[in-house]
C-alpha atoms as a PDB file:
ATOM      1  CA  UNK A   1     -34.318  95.343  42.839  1.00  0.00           C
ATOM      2  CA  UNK A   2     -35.220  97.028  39.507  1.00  0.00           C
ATOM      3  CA  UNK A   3     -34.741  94.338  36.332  1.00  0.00           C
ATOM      4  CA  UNK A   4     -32.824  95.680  33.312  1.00  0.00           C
ATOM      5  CA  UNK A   5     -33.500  94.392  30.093  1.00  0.00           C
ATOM      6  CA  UNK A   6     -30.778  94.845  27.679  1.00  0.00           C
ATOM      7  CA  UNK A   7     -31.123  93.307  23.541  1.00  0.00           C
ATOM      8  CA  UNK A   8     -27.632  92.358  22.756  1.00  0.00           C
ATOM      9  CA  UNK A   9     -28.437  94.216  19.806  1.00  0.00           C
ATOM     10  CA  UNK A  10     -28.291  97.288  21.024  1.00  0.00           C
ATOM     11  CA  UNK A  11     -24.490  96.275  22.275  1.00  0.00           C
ATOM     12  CA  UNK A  12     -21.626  97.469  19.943  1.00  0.00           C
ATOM     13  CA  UNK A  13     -18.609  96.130  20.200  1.00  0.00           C
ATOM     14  CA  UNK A  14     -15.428  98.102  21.432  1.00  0.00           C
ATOM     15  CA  UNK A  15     -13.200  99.859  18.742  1.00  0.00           C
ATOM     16  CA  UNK A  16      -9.862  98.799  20.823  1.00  0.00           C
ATOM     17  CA  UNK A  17      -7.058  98.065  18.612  1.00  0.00           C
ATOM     18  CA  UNK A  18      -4.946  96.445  21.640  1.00  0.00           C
ATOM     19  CA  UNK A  19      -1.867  98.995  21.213  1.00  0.00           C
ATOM     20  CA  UNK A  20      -2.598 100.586  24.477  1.00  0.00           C
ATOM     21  CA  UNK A  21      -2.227  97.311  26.768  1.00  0.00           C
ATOM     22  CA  UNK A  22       0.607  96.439  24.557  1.00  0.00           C
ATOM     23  CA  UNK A  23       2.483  99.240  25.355  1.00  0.00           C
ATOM     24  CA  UNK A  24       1.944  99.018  28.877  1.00  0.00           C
ATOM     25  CA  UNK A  25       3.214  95.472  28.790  1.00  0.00           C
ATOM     26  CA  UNK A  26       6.146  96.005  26.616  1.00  0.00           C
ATOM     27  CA  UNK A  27       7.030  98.503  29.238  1.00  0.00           C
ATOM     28  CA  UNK A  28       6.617  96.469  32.623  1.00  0.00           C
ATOM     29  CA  UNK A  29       9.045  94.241  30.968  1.00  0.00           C
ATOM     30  CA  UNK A  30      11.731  97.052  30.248  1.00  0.00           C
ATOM     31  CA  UNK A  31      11.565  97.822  34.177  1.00  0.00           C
ATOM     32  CA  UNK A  32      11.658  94.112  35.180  1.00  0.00           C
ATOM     33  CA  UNK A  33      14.794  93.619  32.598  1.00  0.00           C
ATOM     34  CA  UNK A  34      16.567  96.720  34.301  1.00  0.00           C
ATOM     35  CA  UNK A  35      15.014  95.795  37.579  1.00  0.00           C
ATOM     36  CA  UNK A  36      16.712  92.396  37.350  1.00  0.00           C
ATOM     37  CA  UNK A  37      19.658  93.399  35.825  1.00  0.00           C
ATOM     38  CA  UNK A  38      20.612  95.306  38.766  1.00  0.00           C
ATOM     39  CA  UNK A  39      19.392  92.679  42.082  1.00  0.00           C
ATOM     40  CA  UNK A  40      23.028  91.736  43.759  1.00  0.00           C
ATOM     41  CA  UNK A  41      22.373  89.489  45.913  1.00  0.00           C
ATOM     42  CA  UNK A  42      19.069  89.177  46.274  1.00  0.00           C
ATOM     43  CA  UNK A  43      18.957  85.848  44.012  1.00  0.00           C
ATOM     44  CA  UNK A  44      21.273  83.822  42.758  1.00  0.00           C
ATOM     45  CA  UNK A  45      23.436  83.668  39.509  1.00  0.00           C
ATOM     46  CA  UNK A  46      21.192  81.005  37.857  1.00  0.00           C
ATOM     47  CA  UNK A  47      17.922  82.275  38.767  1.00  0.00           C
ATOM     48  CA  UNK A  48      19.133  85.927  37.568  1.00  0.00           C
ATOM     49  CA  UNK A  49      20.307  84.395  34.251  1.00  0.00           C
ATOM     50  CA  UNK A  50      16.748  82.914  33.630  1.00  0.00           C
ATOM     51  CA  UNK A  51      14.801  86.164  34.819  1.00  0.00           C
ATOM     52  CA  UNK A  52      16.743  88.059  32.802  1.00  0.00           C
ATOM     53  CA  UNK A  53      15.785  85.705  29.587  1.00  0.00           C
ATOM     54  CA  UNK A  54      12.257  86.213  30.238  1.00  0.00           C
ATOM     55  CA  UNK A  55      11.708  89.591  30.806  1.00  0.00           C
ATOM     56  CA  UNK A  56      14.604  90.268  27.444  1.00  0.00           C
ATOM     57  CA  UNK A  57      12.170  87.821  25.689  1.00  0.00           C
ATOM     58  CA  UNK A  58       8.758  89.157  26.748  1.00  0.00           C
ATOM     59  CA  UNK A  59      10.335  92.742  25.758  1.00  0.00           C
ATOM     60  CA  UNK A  60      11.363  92.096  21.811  1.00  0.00           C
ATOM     61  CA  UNK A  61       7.930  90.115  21.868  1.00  0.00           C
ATOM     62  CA  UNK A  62       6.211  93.281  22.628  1.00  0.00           C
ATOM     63  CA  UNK A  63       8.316  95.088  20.473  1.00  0.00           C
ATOM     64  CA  UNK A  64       7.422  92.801  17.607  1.00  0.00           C
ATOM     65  CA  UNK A  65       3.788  92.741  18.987  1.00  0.00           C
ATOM     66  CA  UNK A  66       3.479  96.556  18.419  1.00  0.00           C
ATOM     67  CA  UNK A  67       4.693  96.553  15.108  1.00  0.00           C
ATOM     68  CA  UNK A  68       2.387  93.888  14.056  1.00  0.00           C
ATOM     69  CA  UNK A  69      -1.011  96.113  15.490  1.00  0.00           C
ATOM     70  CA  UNK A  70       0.288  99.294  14.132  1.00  0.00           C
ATOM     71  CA  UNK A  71       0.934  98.137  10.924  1.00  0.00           C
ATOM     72  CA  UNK A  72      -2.839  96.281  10.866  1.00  0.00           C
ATOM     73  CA  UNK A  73      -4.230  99.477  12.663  1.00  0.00           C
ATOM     74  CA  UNK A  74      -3.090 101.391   9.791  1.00  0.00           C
ATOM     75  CA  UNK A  75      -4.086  98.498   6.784  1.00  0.00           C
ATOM     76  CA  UNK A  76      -7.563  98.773   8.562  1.00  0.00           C
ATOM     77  CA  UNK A  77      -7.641 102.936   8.056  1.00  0.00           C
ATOM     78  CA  UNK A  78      -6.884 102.764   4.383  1.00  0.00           C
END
């Protein structure tokens, strides 16, 4: 097996500004909320209840998440 030798300074770092995964995220907890929101019988009242807080929770912190990295995306372009 052939050896590669890589200098970590020939490694540049990734230009990600993290919206992308955020958005996927913030999503994936809209469907759970309105995937929840609609299970009849499939768990019970209590358990629904704290599902529901969750998902409702990780969604507005994704919300607020995105707003954060756009607004530093764009403070970084100026």
């Amino acid at each position: 097996m052939k050896k590669i030798n890589i200098d970590s300074k020939d490694i540049k770092p990734l230009d990600t500004d993290g919206i992308r995964p955020l958005n996927i995220g913030t999503v994936l907890f809209a469907i759970a909320t309105l995937f929840i929101f609609f299970q009849n019988g499939v768990i019970s009242e209590a358990d629904k209840v704290i599902w529901l807080r969750i998902a409702i929770f990780g969604f507005f912190l994704g919300i607020i998440g995105l707003r954060i990295l756009h607004n530093r995306k764009r403070k970084l372009k100026e």
